[in-house]
C-alpha atoms as a PDB file:
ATOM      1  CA  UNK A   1       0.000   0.000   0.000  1.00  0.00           C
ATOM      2  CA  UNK A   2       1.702   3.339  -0.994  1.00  0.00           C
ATOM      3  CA  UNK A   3       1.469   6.101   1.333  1.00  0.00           C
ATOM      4  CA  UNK A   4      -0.385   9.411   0.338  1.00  0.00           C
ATOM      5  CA  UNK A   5       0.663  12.991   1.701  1.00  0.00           C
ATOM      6  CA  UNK A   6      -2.081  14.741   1.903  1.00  0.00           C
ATOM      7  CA  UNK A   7      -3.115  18.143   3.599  1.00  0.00           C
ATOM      8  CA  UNK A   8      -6.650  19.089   5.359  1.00  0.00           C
ATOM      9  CA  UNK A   9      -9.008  21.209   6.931  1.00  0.00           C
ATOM     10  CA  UNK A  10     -12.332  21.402   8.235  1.00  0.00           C
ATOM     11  CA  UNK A  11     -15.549  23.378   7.159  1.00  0.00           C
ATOM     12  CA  UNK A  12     -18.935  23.636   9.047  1.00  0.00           C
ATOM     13  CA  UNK A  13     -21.627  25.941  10.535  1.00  0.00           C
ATOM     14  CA  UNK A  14     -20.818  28.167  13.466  1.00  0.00           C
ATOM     15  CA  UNK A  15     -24.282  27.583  14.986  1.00  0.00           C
ATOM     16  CA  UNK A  16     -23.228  23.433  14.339  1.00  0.00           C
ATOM     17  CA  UNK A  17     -19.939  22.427  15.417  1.00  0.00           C
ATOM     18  CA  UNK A  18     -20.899  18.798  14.912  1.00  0.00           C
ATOM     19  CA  UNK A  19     -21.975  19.295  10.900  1.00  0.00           C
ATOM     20  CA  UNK A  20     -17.911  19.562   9.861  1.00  0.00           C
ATOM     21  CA  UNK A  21     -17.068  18.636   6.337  1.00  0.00           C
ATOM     22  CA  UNK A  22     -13.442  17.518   5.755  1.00  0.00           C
ATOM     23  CA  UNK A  23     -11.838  19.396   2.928  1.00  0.00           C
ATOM     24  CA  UNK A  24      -8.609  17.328   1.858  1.00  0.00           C
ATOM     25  CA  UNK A  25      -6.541  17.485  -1.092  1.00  0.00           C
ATOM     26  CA  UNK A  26      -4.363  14.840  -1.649  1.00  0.00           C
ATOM     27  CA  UNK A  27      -0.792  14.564  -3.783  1.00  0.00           C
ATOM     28  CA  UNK A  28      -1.117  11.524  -5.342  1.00  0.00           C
ATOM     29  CA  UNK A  29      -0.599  10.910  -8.736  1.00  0.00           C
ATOM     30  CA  UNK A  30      -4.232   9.323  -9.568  1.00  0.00           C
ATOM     31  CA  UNK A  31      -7.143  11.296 -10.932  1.00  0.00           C
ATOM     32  CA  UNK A  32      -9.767  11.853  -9.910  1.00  0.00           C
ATOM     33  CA  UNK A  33     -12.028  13.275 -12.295  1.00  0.00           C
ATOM     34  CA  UNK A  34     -15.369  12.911 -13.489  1.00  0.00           C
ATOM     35  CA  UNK A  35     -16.849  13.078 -10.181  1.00  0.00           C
ATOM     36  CA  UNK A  36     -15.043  10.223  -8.908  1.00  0.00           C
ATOM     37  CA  UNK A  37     -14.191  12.229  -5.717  1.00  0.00           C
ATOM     38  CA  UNK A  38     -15.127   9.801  -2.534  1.00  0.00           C
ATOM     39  CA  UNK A  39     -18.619  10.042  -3.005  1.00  0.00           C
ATOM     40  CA  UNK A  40     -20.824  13.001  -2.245  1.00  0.00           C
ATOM     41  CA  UNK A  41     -22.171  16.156   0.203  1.00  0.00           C
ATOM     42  CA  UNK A  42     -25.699  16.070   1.472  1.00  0.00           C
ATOM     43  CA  UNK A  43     -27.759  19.306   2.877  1.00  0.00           C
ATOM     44  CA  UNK A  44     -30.945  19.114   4.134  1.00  0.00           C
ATOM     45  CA  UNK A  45     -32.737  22.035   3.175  1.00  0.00           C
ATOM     46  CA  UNK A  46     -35.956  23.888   3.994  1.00  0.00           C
ATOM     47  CA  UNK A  47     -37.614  24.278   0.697  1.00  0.00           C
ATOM     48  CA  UNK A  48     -36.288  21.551  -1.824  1.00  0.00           C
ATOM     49  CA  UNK A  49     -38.335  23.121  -4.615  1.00  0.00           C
ATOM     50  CA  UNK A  50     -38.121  26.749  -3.904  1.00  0.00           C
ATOM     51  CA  UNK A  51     -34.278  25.618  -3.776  1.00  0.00           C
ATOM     52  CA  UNK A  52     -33.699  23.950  -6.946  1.00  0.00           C
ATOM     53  CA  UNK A  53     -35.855  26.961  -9.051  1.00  0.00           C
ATOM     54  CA  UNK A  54     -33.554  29.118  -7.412  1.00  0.00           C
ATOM     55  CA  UNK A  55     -30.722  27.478  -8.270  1.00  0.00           C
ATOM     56  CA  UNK A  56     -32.071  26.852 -12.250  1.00  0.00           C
ATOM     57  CA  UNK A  57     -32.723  30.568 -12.587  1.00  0.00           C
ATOM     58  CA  UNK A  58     -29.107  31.435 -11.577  1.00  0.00           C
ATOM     59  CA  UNK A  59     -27.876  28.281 -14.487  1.00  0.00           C
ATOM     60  CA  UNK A  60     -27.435  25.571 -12.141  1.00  0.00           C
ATOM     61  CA  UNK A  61     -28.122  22.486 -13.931  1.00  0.00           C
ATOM     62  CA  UNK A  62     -30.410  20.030 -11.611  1.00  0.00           C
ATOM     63  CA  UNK A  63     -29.237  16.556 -12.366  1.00  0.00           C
ATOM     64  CA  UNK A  64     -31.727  14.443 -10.699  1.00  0.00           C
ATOM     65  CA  UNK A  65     -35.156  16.711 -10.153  1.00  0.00           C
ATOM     66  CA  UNK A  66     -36.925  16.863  -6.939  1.00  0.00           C
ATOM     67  CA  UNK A  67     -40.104  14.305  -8.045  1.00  0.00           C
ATOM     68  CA  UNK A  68     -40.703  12.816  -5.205  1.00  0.00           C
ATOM     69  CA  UNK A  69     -40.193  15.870  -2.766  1.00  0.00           C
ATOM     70  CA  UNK A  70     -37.678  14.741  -1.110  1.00  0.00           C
ATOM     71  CA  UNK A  71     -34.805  14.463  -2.668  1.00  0.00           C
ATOM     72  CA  UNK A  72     -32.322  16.069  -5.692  1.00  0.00           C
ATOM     73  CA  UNK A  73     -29.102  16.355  -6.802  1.00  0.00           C
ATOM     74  CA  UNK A  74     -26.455  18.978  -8.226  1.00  0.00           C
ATOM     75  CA  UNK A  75     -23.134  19.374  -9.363  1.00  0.00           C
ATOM     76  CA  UNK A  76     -20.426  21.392  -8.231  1.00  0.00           C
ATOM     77  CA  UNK A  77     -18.576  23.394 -10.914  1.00  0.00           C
ATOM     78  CA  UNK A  78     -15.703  20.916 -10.278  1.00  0.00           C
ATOM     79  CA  UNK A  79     -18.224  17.623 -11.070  1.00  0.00           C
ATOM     80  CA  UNK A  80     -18.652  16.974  -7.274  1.00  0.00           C
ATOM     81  CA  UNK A  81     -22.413  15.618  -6.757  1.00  0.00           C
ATOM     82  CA  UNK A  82     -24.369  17.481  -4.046  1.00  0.00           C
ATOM     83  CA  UNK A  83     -27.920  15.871  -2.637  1.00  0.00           C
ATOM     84  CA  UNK A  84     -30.387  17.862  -1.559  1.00  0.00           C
ATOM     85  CA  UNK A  85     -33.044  16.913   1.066  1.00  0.00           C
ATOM     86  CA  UNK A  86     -35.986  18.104   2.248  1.00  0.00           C
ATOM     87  CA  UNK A  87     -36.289  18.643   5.919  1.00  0.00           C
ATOM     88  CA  UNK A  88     -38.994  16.754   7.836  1.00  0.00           C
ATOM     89  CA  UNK A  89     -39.692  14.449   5.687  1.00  0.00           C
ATOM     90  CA  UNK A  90     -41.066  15.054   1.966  1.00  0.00           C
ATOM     91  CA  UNK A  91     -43.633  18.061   0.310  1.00  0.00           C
ATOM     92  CA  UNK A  92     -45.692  16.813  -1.724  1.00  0.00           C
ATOM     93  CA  UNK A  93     -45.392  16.060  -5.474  1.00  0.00           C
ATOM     94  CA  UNK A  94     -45.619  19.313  -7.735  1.00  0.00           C
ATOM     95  CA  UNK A  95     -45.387  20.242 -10.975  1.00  0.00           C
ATOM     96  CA  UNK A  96     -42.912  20.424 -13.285  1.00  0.00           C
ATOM     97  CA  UNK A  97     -40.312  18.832 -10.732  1.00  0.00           C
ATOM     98  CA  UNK A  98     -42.981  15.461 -10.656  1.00  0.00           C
ATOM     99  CA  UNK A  99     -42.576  14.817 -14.420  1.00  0.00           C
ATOM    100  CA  UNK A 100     -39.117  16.424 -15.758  1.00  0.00           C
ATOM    101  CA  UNK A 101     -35.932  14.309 -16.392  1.00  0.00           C
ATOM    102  CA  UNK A 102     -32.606  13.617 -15.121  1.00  0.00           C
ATOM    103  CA  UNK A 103     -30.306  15.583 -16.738  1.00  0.00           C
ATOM    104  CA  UNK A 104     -26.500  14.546 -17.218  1.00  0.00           C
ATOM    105  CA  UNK A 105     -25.552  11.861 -14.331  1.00  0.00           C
ATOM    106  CA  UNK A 106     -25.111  12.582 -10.756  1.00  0.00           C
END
């Protein structure tokens, strides 16, 4: 097994010490594109659809849609997938997020 140097930090909410993401960059030589980048973040958010219109309008692309209510997913400029969930369980189903498509893979 070939040892990896790598360097980190950490990255949450001041109001939730205990919701800390681990930002790490490692210098090994593999690649790690295409979104192949030890899995994904999830939020939990208030408004899933409210959310994702938001984020259309300003040209996010919204890989998997909201249909169900409960759940989408994003990318990051950088091809990192990012879920989306709504908090307290899920709204119910609503037009156009019920019938539209994925879009790209996520």
């Amino acid at each position: 097994m070939k040892a990896v140097a790598s360097r980190w930090s950490f990255l949450g909410a001041r109001d939730n010490p205990d919701s800390q993401v681990e930002l790490t960059y490692n210098w090994d030589t593999e690649d790690y594109d295409g979104g192949r980048n030890f899995g994904h973040l999830a939020y939990q958010v208030d408004d899933i659809y409210g959310l994702c219109q938001k984020l259309m309008d300003s040209g996010v692309t919204i890989n998997r849609p909201p249909r169900d209510g409960h759940m989408a997913f994003v990318r990051s400029p950088d091809g990192i997938s990012i879920e989306l969930l709504q908090k307290n369980g899920s709204l119910p189903k609503q037009e156009p997020w019920a019938s539209m498509e994925n879009t790209g893979s996520w």
